[in-house]
PDB file of N, CA and C in Angstrom:
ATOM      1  N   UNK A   1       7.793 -22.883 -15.111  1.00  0.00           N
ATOM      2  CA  UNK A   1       7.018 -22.304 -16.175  1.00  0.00           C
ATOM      3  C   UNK A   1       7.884 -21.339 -16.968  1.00  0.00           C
ATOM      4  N   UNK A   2       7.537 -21.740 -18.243  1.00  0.00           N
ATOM      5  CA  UNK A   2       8.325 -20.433 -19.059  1.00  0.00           C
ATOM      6  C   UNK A   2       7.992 -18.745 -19.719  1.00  0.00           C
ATOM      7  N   UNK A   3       8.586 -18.135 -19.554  1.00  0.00           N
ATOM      8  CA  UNK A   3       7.798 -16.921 -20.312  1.00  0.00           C
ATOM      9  C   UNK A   3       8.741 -16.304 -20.882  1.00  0.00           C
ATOM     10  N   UNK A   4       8.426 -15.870 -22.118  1.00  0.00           N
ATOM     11  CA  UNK A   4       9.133 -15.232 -22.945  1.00  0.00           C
ATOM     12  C   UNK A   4       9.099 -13.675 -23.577  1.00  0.00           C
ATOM     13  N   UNK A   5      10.294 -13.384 -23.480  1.00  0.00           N
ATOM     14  CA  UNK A   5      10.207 -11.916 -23.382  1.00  0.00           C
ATOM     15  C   UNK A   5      10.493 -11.474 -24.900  1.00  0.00           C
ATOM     16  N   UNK A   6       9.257 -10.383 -24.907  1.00  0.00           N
ATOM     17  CA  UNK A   6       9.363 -10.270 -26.826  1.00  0.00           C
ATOM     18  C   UNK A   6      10.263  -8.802 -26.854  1.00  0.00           C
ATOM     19  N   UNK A   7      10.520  -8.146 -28.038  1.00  0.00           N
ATOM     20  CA  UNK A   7      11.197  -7.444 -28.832  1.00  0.00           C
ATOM     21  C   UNK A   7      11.355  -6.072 -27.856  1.00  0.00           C
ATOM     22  N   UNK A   8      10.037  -5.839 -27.696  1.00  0.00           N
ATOM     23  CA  UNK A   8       9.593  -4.701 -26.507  1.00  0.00           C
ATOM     24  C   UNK A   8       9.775  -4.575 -24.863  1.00  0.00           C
ATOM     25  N   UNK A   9      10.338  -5.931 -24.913  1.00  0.00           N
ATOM     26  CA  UNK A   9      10.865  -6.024 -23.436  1.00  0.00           C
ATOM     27  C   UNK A   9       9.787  -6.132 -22.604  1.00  0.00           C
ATOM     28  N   UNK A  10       8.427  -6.859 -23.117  1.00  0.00           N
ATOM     29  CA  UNK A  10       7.212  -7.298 -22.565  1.00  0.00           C
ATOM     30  C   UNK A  10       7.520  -9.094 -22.625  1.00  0.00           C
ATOM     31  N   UNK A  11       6.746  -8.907 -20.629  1.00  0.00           N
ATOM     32  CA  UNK A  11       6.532 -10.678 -20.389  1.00  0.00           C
ATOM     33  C   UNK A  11       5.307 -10.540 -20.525  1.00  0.00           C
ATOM     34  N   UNK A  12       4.753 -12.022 -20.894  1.00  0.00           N
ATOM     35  CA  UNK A  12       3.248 -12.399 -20.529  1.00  0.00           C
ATOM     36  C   UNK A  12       3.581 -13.508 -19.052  1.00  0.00           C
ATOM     37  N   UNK A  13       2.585 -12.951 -17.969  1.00  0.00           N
ATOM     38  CA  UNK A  13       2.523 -13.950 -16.809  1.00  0.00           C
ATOM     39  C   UNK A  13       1.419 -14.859 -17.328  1.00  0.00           C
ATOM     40  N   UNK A  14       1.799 -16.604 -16.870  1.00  0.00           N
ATOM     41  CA  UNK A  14       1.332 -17.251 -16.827  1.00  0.00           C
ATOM     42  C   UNK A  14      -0.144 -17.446 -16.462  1.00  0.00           C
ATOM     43  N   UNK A  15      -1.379 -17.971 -17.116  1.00  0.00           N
ATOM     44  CA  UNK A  15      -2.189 -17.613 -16.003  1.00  0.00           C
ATOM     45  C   UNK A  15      -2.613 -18.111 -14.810  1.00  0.00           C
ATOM     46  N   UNK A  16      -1.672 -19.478 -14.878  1.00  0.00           N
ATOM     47  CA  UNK A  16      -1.906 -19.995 -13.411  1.00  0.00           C
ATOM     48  C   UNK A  16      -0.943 -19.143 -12.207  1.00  0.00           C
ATOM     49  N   UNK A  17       0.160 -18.413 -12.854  1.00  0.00           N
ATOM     50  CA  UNK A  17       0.598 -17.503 -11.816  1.00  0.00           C
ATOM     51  C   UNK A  17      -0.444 -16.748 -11.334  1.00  0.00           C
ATOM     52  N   UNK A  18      -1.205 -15.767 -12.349  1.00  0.00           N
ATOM     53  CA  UNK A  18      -2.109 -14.503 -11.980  1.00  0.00           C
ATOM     54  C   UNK A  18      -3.086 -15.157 -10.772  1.00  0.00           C
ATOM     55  N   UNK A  19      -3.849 -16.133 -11.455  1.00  0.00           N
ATOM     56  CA  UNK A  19      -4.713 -17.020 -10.418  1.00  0.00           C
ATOM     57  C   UNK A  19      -4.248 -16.811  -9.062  1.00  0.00           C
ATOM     58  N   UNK A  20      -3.172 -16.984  -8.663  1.00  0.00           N
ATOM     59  CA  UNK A  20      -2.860 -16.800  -7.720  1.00  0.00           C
ATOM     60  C   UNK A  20      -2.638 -15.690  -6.739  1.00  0.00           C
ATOM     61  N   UNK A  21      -2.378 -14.328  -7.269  1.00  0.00           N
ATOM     62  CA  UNK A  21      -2.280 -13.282  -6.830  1.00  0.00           C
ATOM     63  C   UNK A  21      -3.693 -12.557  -6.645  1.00  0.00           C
ATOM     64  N   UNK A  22      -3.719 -11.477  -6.193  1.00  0.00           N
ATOM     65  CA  UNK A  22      -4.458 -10.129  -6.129  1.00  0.00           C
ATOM     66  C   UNK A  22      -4.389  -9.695  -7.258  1.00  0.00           C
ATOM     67  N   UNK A  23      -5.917  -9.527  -7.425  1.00  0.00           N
ATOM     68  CA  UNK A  23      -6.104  -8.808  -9.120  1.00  0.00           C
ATOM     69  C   UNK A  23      -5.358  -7.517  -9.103  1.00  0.00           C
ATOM     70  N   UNK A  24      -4.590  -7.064  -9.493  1.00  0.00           N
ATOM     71  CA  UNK A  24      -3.756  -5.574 -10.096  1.00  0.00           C
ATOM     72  C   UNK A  24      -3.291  -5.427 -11.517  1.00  0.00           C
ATOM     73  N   UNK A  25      -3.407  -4.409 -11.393  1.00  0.00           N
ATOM     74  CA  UNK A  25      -2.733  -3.776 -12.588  1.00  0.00           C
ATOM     75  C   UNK A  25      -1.032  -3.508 -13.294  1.00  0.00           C
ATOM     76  N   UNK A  26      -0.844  -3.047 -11.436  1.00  0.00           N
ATOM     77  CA  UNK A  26       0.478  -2.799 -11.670  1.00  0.00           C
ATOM     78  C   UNK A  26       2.086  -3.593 -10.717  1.00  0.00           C
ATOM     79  N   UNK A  27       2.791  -3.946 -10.783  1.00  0.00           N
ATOM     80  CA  UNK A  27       3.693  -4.351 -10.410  1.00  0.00           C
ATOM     81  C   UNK A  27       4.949  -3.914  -9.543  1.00  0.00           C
ATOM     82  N   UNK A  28       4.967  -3.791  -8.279  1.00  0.00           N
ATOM     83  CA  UNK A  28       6.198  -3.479  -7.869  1.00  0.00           C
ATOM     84  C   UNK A  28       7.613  -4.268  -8.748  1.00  0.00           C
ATOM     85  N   UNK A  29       8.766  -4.126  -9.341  1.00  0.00           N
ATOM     86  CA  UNK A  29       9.458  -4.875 -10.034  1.00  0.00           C
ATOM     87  C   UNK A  29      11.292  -4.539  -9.159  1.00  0.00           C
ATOM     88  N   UNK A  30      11.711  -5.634  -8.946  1.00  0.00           N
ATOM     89  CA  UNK A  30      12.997  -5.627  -7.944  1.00  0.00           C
ATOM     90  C   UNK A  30      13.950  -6.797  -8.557  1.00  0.00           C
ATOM     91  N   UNK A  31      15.464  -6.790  -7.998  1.00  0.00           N
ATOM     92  CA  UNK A  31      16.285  -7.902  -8.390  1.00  0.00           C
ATOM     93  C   UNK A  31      16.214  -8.380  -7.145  1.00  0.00           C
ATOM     94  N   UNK A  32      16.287  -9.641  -6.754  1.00  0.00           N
ATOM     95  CA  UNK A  32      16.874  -9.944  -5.491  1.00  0.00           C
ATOM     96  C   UNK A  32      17.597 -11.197  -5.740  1.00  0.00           C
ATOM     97  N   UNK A  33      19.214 -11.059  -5.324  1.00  0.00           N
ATOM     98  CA  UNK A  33      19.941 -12.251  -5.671  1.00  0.00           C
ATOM     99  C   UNK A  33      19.903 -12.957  -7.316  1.00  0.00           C
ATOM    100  N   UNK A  34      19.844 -12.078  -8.383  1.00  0.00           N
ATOM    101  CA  UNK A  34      19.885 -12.301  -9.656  1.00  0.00           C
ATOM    102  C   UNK A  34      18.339 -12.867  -9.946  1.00  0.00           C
ATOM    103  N   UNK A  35      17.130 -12.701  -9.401  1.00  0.00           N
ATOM    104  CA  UNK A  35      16.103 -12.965  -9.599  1.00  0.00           C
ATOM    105  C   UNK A  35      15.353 -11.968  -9.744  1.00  0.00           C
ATOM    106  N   UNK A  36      14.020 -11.985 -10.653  1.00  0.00           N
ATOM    107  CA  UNK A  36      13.184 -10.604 -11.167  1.00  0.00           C
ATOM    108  C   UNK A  36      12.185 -10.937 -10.135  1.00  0.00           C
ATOM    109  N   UNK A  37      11.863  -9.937  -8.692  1.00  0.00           N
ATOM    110  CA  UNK A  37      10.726 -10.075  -7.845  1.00  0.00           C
ATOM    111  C   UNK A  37       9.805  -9.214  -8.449  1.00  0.00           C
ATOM    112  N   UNK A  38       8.461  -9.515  -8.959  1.00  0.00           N
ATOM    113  CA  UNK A  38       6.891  -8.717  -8.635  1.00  0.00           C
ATOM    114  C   UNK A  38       6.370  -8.681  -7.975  1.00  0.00           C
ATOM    115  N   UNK A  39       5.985  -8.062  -7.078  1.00  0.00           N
ATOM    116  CA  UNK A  39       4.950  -7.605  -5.903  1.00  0.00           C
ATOM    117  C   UNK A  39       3.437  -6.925  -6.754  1.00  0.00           C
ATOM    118  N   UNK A  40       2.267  -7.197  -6.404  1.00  0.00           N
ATOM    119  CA  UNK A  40       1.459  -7.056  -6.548  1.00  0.00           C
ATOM    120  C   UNK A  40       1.210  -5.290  -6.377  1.00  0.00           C
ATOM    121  N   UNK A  41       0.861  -4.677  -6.983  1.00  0.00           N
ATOM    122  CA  UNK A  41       0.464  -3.178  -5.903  1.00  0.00           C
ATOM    123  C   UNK A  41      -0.818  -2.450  -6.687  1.00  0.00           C
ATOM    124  N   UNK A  42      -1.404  -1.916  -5.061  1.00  0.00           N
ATOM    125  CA  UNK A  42      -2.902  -1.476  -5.683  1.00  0.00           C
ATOM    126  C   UNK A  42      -2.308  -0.183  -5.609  1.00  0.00           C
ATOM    127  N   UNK A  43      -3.211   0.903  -6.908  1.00  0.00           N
ATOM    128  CA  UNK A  43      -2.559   2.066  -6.618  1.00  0.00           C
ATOM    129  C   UNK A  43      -4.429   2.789  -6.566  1.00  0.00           C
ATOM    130  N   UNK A  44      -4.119   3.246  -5.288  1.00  0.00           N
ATOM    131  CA  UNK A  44      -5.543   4.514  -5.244  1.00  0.00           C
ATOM    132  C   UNK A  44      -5.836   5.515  -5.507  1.00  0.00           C
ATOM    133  N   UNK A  45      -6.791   5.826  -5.815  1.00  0.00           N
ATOM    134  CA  UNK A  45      -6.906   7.219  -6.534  1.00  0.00           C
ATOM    135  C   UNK A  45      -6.208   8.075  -5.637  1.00  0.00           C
ATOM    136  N   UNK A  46      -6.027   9.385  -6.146  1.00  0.00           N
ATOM    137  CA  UNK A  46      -5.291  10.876  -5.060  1.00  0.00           C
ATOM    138  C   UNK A  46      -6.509  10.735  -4.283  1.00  0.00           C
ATOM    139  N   UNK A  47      -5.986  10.611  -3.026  1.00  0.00           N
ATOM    140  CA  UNK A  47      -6.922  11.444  -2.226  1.00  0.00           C
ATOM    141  C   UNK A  47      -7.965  10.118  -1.315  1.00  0.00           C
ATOM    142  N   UNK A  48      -8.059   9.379  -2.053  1.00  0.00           N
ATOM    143  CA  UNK A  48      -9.096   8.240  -1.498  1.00  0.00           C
ATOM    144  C   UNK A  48      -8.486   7.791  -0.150  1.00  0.00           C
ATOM    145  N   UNK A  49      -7.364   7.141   0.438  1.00  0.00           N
ATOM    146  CA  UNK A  49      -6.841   6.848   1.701  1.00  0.00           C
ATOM    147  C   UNK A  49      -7.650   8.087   2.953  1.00  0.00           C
ATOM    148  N   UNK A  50      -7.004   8.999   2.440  1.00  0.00           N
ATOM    149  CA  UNK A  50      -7.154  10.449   3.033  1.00  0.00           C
ATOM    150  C   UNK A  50      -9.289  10.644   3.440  1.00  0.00           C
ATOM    151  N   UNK A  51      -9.583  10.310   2.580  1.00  0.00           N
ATOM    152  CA  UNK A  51     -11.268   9.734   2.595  1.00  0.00           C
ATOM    153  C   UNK A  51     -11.557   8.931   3.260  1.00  0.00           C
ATOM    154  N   UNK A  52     -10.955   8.081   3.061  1.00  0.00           N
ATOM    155  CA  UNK A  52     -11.168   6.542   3.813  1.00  0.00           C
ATOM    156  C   UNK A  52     -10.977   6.739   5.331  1.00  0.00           C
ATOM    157  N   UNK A  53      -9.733   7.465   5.905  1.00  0.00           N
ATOM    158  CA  UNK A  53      -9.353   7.549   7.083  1.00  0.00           C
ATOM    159  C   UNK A  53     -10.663   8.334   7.618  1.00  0.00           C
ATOM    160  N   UNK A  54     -10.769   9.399   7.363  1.00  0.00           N
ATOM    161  CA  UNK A  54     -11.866  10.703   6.980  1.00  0.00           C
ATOM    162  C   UNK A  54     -13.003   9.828   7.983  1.00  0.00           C
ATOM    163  N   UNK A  55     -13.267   8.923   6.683  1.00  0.00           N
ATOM    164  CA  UNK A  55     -14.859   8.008   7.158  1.00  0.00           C
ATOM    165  C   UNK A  55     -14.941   7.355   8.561  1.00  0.00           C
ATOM    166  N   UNK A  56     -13.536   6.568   8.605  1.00  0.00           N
ATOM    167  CA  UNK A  56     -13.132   5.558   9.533  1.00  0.00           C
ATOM    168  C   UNK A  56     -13.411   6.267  11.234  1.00  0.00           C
ATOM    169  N   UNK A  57     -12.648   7.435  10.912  1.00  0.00           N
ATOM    170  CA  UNK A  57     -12.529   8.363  11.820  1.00  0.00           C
ATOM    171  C   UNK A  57     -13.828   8.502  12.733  1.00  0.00           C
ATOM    172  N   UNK A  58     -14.709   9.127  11.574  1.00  0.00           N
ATOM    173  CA  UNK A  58     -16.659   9.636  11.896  1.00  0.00           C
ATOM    174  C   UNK A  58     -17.109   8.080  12.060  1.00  0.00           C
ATOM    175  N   UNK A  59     -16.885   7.134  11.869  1.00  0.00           N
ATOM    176  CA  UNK A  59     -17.765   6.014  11.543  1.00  0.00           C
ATOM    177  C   UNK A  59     -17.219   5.558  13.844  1.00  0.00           C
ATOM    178  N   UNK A  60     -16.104   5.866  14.037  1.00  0.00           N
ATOM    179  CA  UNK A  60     -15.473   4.933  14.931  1.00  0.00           C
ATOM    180  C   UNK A  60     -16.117   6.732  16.361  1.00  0.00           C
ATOM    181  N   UNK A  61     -16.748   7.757  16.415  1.00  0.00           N
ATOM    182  CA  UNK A  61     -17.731   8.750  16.194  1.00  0.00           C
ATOM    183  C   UNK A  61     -15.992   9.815  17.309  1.00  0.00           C
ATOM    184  N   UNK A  62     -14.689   9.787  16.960  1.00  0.00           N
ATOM    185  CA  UNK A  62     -13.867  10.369  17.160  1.00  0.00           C
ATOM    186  C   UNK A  62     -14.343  12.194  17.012  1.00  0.00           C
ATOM    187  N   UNK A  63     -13.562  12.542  17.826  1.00  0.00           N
ATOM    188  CA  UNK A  63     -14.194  14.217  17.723  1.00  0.00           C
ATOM    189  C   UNK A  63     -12.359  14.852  17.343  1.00  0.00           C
ATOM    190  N   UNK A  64     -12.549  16.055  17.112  1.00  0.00           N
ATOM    191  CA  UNK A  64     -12.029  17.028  16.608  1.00  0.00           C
ATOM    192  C   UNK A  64     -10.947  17.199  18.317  1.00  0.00           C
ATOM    193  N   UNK A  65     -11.770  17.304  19.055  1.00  0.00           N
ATOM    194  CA  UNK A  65     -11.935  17.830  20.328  1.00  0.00           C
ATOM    195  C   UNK A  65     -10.648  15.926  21.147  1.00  0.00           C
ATOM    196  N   UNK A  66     -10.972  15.186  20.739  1.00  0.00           N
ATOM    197  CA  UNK A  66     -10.609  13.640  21.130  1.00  0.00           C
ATOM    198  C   UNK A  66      -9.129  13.754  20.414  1.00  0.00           C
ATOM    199  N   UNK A  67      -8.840  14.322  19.105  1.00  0.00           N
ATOM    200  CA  UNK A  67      -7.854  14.604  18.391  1.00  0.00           C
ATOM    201  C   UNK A  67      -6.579  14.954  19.062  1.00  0.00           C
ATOM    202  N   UNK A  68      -7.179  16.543  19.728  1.00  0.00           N
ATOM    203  CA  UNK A  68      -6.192  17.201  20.385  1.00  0.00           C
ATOM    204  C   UNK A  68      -5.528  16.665  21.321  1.00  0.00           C
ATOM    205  N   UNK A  69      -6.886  16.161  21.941  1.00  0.00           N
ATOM    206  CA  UNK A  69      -6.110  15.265  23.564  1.00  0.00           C
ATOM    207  C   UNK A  69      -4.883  14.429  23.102  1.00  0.00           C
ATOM    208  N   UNK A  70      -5.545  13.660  22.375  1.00  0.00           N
ATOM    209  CA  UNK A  70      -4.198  12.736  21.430  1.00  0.00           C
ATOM    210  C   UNK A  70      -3.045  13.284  21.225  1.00  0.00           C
ATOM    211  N   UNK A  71      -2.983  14.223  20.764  1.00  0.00           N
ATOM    212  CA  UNK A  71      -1.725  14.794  20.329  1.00  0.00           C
ATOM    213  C   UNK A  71      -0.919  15.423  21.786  1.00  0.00           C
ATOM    214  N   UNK A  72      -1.706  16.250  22.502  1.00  0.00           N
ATOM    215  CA  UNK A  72      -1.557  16.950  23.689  1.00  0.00           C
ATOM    216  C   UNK A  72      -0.725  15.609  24.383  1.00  0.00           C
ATOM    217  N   UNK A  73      -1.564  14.647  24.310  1.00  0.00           N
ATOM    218  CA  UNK A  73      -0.870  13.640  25.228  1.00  0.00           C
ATOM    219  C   UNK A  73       0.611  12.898  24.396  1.00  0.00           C
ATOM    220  N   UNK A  74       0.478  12.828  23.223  1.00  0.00           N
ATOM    221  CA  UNK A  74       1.478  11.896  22.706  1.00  0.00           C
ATOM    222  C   UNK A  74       2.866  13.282  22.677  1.00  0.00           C
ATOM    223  N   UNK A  75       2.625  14.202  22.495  1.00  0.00           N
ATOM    224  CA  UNK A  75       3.749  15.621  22.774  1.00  0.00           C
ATOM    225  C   UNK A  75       4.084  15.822  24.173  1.00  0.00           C
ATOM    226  N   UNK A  76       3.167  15.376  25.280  1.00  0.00           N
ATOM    227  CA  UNK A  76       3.936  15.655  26.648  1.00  0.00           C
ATOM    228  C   UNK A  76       4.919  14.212  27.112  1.00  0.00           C
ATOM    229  N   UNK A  77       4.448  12.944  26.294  1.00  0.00           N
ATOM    230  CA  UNK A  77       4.981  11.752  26.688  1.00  0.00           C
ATOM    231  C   UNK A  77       6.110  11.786  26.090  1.00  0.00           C
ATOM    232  N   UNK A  78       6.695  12.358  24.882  1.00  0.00           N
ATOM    233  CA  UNK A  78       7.389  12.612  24.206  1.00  0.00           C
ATOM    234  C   UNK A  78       8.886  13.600  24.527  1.00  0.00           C
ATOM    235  N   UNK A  79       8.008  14.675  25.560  1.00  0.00           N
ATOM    236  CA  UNK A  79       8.757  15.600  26.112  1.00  0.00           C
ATOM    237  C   UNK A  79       9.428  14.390  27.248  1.00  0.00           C
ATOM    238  N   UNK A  80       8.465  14.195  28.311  1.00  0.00           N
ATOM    239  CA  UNK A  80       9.501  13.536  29.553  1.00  0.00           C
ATOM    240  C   UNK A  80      10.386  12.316  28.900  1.00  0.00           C
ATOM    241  N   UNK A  81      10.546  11.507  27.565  1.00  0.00           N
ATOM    242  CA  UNK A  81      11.068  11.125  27.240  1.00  0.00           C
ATOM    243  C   UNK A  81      12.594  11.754  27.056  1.00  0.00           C
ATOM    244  N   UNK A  82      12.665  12.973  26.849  1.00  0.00           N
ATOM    245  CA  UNK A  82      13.879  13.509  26.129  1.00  0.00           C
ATOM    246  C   UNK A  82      14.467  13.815  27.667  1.00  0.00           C
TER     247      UNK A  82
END
């Protein structure tokens, strides 16, 4: 397929390419081996992941208190490692 790059240094993608991908907006853009790679990429609002985890967290009913242990434990396994 061909695409042609105008004055502004804008491509139009094909639309049987797009069809194929994940609806986005924006483009990861790379060379690899003299070739132009796009990667698809979703970009989320500030803060939404950080929400999401938030929810995941309360939804899966994790405590504050379940947290510490976690850490308590992954810092002493950590220690007899060294």
């Amino acid at each position: 397929m061909l695409a042609k790059k105008t004055s502004k240094n804008q491509v139009t993608l094909p639309k049987k390419i797009l069809r194929e991908i994940p609806e986005t907006d924006y483009f990861d853009v790379s060379l690899h081996e003299g070739s132009v790679v796009l990667r698809p990429v979703t970009v989320a609002e500030h803060r939404s992941r950080l929400t999401t985890v938030r929810q995941k967290i309360r939804d899966l009913g994790i405590t504050p208190t379940d947290i510490d242990q976690a850490i308590a434990w992954a810092r002493e396994r950590g220690r007899r490692r060294q």
